[in-house]
C-alpha atoms as a PDB file:
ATOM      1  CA  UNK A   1      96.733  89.688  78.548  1.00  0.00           C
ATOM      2  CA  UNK A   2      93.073  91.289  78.220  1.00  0.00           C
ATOM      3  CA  UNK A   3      92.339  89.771  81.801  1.00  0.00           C
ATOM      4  CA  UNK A   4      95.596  91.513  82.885  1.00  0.00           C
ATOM      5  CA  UNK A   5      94.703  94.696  81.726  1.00  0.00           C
ATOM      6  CA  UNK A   6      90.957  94.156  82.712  1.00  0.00           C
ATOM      7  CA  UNK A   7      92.188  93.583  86.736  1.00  0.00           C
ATOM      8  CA  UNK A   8      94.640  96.843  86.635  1.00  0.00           C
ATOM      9  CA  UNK A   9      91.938  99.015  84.894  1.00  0.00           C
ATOM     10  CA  UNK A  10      90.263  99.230  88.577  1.00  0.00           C
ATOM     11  CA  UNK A  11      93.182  99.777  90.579  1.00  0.00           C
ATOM     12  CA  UNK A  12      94.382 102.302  88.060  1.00  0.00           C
ATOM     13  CA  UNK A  13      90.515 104.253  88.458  1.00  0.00           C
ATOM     14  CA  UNK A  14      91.461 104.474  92.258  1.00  0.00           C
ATOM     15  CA  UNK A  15      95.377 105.496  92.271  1.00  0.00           C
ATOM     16  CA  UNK A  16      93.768 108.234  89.391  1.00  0.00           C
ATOM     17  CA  UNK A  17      91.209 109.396  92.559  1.00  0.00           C
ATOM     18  CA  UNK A  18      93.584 109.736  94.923  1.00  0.00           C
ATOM     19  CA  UNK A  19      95.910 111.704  92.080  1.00  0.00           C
ATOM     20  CA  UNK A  20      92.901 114.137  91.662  1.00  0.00           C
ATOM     21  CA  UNK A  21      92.780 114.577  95.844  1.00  0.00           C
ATOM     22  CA  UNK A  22      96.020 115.165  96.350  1.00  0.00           C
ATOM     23  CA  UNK A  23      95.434 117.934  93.950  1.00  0.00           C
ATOM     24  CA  UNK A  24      92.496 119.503  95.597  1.00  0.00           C
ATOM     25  CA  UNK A  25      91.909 117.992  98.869  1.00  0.00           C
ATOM     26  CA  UNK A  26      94.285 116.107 100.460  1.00  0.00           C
ATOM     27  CA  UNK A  27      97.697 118.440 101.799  1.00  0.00           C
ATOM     28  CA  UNK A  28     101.086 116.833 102.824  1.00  0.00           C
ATOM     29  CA  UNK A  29      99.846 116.411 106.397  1.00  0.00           C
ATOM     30  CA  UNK A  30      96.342 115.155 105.386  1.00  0.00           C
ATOM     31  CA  UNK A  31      98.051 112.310 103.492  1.00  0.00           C
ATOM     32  CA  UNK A  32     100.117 111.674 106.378  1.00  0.00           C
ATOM     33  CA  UNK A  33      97.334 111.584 109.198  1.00  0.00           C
ATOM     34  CA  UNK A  34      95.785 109.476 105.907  1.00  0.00           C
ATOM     35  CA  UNK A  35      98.206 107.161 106.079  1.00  0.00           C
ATOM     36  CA  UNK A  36      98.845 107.110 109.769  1.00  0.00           C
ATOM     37  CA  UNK A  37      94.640 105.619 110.124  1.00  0.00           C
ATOM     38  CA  UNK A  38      95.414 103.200 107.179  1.00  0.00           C
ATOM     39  CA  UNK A  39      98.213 101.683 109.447  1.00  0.00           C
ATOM     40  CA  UNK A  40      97.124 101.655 112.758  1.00  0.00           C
ATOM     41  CA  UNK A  41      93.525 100.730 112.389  1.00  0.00           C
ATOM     42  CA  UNK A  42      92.225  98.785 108.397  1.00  0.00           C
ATOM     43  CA  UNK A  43      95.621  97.313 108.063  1.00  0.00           C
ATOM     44  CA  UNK A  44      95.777  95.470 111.785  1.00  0.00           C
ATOM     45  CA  UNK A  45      92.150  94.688 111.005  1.00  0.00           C
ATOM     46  CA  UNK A  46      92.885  92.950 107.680  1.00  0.00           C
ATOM     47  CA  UNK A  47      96.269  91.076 109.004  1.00  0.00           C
ATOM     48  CA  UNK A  48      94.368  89.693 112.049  1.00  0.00           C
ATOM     49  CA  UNK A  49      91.143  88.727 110.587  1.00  0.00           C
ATOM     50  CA  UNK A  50      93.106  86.894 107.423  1.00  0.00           C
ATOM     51  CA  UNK A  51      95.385  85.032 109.986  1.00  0.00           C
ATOM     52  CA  UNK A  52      92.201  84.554 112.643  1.00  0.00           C
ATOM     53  CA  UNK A  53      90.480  82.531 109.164  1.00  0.00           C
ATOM     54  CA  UNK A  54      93.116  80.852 107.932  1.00  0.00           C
ATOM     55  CA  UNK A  55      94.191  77.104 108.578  1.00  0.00           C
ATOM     56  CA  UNK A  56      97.743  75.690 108.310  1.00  0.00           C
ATOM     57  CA  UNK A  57      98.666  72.380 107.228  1.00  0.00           C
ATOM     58  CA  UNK A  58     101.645  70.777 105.932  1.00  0.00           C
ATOM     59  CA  UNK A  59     100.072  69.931 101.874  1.00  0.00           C
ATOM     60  CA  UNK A  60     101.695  73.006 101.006  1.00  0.00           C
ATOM     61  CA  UNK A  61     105.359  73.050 102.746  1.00  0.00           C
ATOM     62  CA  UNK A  62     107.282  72.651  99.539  1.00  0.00           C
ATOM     63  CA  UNK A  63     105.532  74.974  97.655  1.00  0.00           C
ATOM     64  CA  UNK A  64     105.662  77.401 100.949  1.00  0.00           C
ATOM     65  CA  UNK A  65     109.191  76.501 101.290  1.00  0.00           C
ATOM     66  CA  UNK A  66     110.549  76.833  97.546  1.00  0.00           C
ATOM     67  CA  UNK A  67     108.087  80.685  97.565  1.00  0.00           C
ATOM     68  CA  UNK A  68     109.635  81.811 100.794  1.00  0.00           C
ATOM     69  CA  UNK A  69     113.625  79.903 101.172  1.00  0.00           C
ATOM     70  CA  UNK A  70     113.485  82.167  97.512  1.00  0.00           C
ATOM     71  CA  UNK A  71     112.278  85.092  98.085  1.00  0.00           C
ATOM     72  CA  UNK A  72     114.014  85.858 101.390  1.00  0.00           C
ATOM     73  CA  UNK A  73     117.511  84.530  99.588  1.00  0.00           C
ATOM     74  CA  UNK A  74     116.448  87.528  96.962  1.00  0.00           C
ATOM     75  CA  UNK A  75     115.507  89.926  99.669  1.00  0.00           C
ATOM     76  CA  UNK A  76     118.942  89.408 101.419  1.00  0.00           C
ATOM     77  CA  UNK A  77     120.574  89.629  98.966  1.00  0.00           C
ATOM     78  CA  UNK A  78     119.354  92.498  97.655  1.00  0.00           C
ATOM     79  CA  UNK A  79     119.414  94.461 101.236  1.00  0.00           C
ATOM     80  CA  UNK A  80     122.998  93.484 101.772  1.00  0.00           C
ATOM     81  CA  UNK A  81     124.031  94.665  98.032  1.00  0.00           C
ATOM     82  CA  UNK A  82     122.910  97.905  98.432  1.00  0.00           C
ATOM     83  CA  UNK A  83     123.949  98.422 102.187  1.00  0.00           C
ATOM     84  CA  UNK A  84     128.195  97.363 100.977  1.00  0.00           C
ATOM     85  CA  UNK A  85     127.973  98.011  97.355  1.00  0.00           C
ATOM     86  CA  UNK A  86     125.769 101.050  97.047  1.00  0.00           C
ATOM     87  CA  UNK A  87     126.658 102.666 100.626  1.00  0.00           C
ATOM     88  CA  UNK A  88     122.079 102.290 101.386  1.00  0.00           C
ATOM     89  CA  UNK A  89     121.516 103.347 104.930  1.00  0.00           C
ATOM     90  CA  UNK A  90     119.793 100.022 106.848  1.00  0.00           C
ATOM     91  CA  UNK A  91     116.137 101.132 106.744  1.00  0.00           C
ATOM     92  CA  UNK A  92     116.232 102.327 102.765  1.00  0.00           C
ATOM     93  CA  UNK A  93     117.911  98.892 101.907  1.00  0.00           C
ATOM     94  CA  UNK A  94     115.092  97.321 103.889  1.00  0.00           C
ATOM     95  CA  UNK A  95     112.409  99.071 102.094  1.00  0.00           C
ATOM     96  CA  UNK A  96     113.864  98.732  98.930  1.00  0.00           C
ATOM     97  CA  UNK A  97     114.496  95.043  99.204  1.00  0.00           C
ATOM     98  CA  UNK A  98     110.854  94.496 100.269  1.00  0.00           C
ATOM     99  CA  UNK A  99     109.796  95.962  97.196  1.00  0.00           C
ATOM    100  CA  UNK A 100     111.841  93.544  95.555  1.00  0.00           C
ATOM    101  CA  UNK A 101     109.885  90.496  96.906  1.00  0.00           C
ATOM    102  CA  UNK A 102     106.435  91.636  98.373  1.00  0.00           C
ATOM    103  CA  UNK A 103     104.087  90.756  95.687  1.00  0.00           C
ATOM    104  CA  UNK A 104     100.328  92.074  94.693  1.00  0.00           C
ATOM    105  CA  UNK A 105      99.221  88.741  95.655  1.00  0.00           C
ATOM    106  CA  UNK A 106      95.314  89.342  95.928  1.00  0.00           C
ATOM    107  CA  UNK A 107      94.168  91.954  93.896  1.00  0.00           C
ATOM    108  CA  UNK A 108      96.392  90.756  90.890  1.00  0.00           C
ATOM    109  CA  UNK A 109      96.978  87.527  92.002  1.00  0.00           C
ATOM    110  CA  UNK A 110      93.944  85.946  92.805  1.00  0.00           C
ATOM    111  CA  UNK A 111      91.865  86.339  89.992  1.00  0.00           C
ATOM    112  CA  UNK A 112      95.199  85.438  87.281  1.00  0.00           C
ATOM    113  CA  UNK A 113      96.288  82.315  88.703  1.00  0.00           C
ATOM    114  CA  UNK A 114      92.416  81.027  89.216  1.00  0.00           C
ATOM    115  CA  UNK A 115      92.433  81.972  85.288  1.00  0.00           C
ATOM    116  CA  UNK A 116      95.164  80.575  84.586  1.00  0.00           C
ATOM    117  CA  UNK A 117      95.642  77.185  86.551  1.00  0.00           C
ATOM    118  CA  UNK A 118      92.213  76.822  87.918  1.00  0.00           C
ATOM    119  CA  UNK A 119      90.792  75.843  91.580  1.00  0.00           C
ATOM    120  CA  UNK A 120      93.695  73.401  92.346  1.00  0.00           C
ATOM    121  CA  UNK A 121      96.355  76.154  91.740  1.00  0.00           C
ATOM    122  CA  UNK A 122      94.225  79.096  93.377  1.00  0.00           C
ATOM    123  CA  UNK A 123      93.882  76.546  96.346  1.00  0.00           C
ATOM    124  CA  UNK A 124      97.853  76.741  96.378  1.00  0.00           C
ATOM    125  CA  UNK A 125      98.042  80.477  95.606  1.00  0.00           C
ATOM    126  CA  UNK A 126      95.835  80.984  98.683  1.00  0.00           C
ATOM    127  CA  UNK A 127      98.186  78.852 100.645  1.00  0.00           C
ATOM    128  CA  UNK A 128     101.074  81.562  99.810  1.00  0.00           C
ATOM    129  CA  UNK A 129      98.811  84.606 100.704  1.00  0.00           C
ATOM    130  CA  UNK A 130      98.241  83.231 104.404  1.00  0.00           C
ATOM    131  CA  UNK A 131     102.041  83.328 105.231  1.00  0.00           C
ATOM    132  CA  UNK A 132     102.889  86.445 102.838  1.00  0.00           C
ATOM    133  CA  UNK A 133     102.714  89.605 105.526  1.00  0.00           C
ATOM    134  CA  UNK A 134     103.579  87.226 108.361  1.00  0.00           C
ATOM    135  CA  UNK A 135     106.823  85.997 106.393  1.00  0.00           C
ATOM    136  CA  UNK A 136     108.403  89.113 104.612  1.00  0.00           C
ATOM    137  CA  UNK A 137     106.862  92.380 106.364  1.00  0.00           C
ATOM    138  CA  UNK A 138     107.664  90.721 110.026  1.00  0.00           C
ATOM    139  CA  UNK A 139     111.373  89.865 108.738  1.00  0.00           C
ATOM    140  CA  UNK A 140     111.340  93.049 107.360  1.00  0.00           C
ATOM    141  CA  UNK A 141     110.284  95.050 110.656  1.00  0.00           C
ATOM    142  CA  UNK A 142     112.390  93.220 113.333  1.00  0.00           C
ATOM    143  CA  UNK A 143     115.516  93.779 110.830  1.00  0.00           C
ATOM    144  CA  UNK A 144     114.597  97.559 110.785  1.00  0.00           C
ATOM    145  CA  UNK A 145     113.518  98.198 114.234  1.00  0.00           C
ATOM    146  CA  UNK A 146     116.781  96.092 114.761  1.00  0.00           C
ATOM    147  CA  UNK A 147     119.380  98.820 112.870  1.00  0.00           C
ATOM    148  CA  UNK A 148     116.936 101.590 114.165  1.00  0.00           C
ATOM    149  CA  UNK A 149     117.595 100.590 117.784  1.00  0.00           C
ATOM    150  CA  UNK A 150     121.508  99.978 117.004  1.00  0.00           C
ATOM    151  CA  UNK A 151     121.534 103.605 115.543  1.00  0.00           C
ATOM    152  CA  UNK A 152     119.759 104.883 118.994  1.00  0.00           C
ATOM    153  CA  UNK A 153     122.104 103.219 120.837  1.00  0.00           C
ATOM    154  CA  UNK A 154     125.705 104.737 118.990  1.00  0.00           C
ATOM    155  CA  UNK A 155     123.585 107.942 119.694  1.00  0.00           C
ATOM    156  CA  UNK A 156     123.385 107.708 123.173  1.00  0.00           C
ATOM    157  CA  UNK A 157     125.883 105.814 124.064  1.00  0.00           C
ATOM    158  CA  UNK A 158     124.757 105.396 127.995  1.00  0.00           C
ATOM    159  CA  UNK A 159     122.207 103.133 126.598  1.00  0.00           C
ATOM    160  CA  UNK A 160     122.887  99.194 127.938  1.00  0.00           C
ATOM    161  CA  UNK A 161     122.318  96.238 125.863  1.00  0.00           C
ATOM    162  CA  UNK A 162     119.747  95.260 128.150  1.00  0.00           C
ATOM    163  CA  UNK A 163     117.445  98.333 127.487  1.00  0.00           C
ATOM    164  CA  UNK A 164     118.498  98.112 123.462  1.00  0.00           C
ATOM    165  CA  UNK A 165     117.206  94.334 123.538  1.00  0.00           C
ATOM    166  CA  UNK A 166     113.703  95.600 125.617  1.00  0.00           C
ATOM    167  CA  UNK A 167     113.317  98.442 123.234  1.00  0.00           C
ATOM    168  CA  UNK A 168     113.840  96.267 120.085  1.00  0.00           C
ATOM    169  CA  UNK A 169     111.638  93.437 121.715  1.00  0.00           C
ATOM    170  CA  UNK A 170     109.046  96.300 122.707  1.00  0.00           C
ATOM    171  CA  UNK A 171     108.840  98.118 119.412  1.00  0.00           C
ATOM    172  CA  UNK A 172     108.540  94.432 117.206  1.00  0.00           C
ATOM    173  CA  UNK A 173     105.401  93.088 119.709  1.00  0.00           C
ATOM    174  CA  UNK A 174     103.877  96.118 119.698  1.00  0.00           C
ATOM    175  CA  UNK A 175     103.884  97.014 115.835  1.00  0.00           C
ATOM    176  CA  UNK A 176     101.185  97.749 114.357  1.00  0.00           C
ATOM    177  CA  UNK A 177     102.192  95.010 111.370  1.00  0.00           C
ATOM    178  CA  UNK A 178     103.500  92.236 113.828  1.00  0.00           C
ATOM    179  CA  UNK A 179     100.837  92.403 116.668  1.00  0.00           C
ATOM    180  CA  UNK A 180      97.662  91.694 115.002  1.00  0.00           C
ATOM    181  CA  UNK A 181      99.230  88.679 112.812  1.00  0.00           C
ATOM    182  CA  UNK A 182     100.374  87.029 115.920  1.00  0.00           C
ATOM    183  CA  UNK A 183      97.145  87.712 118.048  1.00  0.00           C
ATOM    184  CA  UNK A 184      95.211  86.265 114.345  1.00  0.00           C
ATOM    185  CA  UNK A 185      97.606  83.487 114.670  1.00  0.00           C
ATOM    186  CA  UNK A 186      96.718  82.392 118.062  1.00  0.00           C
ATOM    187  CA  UNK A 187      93.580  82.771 117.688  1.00  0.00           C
ATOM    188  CA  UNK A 188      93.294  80.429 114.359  1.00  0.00           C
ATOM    189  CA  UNK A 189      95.560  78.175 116.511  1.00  0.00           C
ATOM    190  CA  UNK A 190      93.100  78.197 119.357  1.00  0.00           C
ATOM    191  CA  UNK A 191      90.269  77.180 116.624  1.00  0.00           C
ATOM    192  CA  UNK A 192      88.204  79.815 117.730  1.00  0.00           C
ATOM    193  CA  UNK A 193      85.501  81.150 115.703  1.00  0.00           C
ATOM    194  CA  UNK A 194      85.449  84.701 115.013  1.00  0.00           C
ATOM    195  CA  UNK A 195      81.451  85.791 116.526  1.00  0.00           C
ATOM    196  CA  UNK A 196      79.937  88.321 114.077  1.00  0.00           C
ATOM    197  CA  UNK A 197      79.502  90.884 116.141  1.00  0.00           C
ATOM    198  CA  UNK A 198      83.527  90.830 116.003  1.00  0.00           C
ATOM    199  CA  UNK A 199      83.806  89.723 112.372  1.00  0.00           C
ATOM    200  CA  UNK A 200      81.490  91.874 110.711  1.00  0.00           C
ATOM    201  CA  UNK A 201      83.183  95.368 112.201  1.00  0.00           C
ATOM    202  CA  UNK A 202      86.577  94.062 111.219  1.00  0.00           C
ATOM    203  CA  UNK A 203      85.558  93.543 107.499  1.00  0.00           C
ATOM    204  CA  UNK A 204      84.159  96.599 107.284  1.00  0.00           C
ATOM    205  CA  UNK A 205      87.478  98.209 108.380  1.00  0.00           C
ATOM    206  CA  UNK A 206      89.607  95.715 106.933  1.00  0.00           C
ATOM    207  CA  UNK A 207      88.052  96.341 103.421  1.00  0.00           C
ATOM    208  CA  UNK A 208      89.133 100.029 103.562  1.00  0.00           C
ATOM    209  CA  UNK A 209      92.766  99.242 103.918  1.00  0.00           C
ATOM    210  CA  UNK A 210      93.256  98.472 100.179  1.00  0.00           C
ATOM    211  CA  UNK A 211      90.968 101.449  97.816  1.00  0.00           C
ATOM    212  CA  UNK A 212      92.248 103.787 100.512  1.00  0.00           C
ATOM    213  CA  UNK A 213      96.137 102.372 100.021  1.00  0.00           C
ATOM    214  CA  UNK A 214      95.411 103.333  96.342  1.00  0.00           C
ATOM    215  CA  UNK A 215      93.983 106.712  97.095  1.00  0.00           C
ATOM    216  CA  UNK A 216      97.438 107.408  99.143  1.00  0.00           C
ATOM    217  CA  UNK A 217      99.256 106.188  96.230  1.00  0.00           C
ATOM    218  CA  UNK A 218      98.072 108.356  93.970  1.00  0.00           C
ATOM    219  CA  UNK A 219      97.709 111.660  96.266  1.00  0.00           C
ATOM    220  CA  UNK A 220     101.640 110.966  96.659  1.00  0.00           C
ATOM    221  CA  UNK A 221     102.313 110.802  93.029  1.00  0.00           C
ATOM    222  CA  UNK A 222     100.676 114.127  92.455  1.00  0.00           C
ATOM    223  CA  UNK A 223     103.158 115.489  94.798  1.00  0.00           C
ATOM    224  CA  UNK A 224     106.114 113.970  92.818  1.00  0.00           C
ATOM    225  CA  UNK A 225     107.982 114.235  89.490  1.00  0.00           C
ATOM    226  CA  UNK A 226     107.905 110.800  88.379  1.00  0.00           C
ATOM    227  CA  UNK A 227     110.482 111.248  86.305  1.00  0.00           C
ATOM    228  CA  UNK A 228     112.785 112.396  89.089  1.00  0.00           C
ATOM    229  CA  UNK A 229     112.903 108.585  90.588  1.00  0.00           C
ATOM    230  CA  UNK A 230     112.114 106.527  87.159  1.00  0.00           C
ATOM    231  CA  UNK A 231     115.539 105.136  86.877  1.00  0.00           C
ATOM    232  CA  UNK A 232     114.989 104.074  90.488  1.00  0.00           C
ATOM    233  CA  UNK A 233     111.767 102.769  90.082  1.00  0.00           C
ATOM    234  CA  UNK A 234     112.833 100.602  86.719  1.00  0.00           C
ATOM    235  CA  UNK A 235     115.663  99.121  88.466  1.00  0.00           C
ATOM    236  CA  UNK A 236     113.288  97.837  90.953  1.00  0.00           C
ATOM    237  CA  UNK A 237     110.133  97.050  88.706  1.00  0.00           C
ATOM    238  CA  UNK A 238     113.512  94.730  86.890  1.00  0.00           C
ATOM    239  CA  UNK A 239     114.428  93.123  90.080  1.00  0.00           C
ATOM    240  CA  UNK A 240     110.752  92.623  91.722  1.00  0.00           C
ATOM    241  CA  UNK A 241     108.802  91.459  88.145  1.00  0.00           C
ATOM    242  CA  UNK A 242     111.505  89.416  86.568  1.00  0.00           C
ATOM    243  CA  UNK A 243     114.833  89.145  88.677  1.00  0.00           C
ATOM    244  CA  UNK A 244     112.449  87.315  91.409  1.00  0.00           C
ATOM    245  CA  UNK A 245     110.435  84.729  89.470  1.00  0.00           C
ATOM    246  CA  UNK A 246     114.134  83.881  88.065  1.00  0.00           C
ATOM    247  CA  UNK A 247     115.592  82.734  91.085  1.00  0.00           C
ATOM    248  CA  UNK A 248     112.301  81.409  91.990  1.00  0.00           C
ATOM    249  CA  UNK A 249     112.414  79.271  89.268  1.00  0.00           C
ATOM    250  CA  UNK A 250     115.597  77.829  89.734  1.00  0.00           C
ATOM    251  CA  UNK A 251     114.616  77.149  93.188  1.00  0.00           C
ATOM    252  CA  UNK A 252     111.584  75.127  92.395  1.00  0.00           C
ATOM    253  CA  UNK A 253     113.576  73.241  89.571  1.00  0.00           C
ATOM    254  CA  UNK A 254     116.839  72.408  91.720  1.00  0.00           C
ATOM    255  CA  UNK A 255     113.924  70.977  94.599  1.00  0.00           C
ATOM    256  CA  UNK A 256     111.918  69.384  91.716  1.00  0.00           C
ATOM    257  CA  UNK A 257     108.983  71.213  92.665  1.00  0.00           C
ATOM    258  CA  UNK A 258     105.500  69.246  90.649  1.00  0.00           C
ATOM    259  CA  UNK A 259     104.667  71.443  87.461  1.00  0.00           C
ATOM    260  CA  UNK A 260     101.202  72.967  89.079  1.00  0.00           C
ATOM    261  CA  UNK A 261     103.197  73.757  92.426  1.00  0.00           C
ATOM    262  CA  UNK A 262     106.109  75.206  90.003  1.00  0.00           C
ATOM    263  CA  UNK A 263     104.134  77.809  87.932  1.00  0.00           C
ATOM    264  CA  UNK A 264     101.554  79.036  90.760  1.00  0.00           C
ATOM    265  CA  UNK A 265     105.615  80.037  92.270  1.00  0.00           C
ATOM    266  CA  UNK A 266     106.949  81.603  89.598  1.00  0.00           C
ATOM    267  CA  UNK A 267     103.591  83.622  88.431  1.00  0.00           C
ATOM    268  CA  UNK A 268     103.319  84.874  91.763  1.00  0.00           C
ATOM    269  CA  UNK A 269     106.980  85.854  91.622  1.00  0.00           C
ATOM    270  CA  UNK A 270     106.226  87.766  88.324  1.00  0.00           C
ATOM    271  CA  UNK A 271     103.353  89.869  90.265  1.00  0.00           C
ATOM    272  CA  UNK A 272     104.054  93.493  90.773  1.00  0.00           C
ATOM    273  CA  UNK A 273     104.720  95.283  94.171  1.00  0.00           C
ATOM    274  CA  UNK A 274     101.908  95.050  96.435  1.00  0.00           C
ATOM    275  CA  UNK A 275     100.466  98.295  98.286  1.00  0.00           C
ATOM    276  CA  UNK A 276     101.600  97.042 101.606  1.00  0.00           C
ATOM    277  CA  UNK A 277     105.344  98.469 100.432  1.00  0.00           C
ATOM    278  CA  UNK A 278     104.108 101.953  99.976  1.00  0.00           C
ATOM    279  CA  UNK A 279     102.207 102.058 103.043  1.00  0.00           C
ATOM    280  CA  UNK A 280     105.252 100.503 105.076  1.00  0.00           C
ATOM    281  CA  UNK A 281     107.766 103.249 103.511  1.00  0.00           C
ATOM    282  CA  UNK A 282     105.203 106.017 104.401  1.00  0.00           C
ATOM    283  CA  UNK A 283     105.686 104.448 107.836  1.00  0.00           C
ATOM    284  CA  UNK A 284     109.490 104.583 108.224  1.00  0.00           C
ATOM    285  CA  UNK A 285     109.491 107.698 105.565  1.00  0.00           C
ATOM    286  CA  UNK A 286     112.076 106.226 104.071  1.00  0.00           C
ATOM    287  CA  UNK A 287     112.008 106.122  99.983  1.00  0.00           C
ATOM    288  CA  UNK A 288     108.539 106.743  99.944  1.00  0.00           C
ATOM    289  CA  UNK A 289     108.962 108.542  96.440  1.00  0.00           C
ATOM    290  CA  UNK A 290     111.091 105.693  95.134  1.00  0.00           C
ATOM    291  CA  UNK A 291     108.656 102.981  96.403  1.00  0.00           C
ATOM    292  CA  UNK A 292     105.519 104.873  94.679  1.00  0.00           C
ATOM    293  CA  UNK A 293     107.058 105.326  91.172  1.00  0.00           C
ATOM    294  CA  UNK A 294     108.263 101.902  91.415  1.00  0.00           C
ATOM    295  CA  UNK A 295     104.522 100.325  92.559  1.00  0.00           C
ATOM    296  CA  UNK A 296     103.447 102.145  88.835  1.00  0.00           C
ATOM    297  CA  UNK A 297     105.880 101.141  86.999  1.00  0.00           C
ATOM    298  CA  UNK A 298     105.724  97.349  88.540  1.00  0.00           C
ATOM    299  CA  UNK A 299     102.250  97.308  87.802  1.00  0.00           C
ATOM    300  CA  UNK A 300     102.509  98.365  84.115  1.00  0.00           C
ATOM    301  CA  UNK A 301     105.170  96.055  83.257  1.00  0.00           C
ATOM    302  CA  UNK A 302     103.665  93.329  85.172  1.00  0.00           C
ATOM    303  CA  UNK A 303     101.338  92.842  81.961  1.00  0.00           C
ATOM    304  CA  UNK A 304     105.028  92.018  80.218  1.00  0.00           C
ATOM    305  CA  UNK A 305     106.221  89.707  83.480  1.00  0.00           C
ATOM    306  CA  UNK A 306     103.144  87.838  83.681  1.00  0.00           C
ATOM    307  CA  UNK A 307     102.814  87.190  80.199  1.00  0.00           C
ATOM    308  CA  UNK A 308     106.192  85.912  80.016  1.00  0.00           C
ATOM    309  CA  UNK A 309     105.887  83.644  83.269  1.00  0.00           C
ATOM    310  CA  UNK A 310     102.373  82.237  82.262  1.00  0.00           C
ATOM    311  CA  UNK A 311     103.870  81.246  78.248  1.00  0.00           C
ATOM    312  CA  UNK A 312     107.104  79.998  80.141  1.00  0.00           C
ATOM    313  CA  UNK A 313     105.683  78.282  83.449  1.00  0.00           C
ATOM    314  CA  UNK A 314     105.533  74.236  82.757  1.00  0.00           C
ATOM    315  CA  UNK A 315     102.052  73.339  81.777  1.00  0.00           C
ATOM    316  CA  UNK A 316     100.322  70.824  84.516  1.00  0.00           C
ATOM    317  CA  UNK A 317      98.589  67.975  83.197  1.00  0.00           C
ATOM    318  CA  UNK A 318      95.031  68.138  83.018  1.00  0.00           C
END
């Protein structure tokens, strides 16, 4: 639990920075044109120089396929609940249901399962973090720009199906999220290496992406009442930390997933919300409130989750 605590403490430091700018420095539109940079320029850095580095193989497909067959089942179902049950417009479903399933998988992640399981296990964890933003943020955007360009076409009803399809087809290739993991992808698949004239100006900018995600985190909370979207934000810290590792669980036990496979799942299941949530509400400014006080709350109680899953989780043999 100490090495829980130890690995928030810096995260915490940052979120408290960008508390203290939002304060003094940082106005409504400075966090926006903040946030705008983040996602048009370090975040397409970091997606297409992880994809451009990583390999794919098939040593991994059950794990890959209990993680993800799970987590999408949750996210569905989730989305759909709150769209027919709870009367959620398309896009704050969406974001909502991401934050049920997108995980802090290397800030938190990395350094607890290593920890934890050791190199076998982080070698797996690693595994999950090459197909995380490609899996559930691309999912997520085509199924958003999909009910944005259904609501644009009841608006303007001369619109054909034709254009509707181009503009959905336009606005998915082109995003910001979507573009540079396909362009990483084909350029892993092409085995190219990345020369360092290329590689060394993309880290640079793709190491920015996450303290300044942080810093926007906490110059939105100090724009907030927290307590204005806590019962929000603990009904989805309940659904992300522990409803998810649940069904996760059950997944890898109905499949039989081995014991090592089986708790690097469900401990990265009981990992808070990652930063990539906030930054894709800020996007769609949809929930953004909901999804910040949520991220803190996730992140506290993840000391609780993790805890649980890594006391629970079968033990691999040694």
């Amino acid at each position: 639990m100490l090495t829980i605590v130890t690995v928030l403490l810096p995260a915490a430091i940052i979120v408290a920075a960008g508390y203290i700018a939002g304060k003094r420095v940082l106005d409504p539109m400075g966090v926006r044109a903040l946030s705008d940079l983040t996602f048009f320029l370090f975040l397409p850095c970091l997606l297409f120089r992880s994809m451009a580095q990583s390999t794919f193989g098939l040593a991994d497909a059950a794990l890959l396929g209990v993680y993800y067959g799970a987590s999408l089942v949750w996210f569905f179902v989730v989305a759909l609940w709150l769209i027919f049950k709870r009367r959620e417009g398309h896009a704050s479903a969406i974001v909502l249901a991401l934050g049920c399933v997108f995980s802090n998988t290397v800030q938190l992640g990395i350094p607890i399962v290593k920890l934890a399981f050791g190199d076998d296990a982080l070698r797996m964890h690693l595994s999950i973090i090459s197909l995380h933003t490609l899996v559930l943020l691309t999912v997520a955007t085509v199924w958003l720009e999909l009910s944005r360009a259904r609501e644009a076409k009841e608006n303007q009803s001369g619109a054909s199906t034709r254009d509707t399809v181009i503009q959905v087809v336009k606005a998915a290739v082109l995003h910001p999220v979507i573009f540079p993991i396909v362009a990483g992808l084909l350029w892993s698949a092409a085995r190219l290496p990345l020369p360092a004239w290329i590689d060394q100006p993309l880290g640079f900018l793709a190491s920015a992406a996450g303290p300044i995600m942080l810093v926007l985190m906490g110059a939105q909370l100090s724009t907030m009442q927290l307590s204005e979207h806590l019962r929000g934000a603990v009904a989805l810290t309940l659904a992300k930390n522990f409803a998810q590792p649940l069904v996760v669980a059950l997944v890898a036990w109905a499949v039989g997933l081995p014991p090592l496979a089986m708790a690097v799942a469900i401990t990265c299941a009981a990992l808070p919300i990652g930063n990539n949530v906030f930054l894709f509400a800020q996007r769609y400014q949809t929930r953004e409130h909901t999804i910040t006080a949520a991220t803190a709350v996730s992140s506290l109680a993840s000391i609780l989750s993790l805890a649980l899953a890594l006391a629970l989780v079968p033990r691999p043999a040694p």
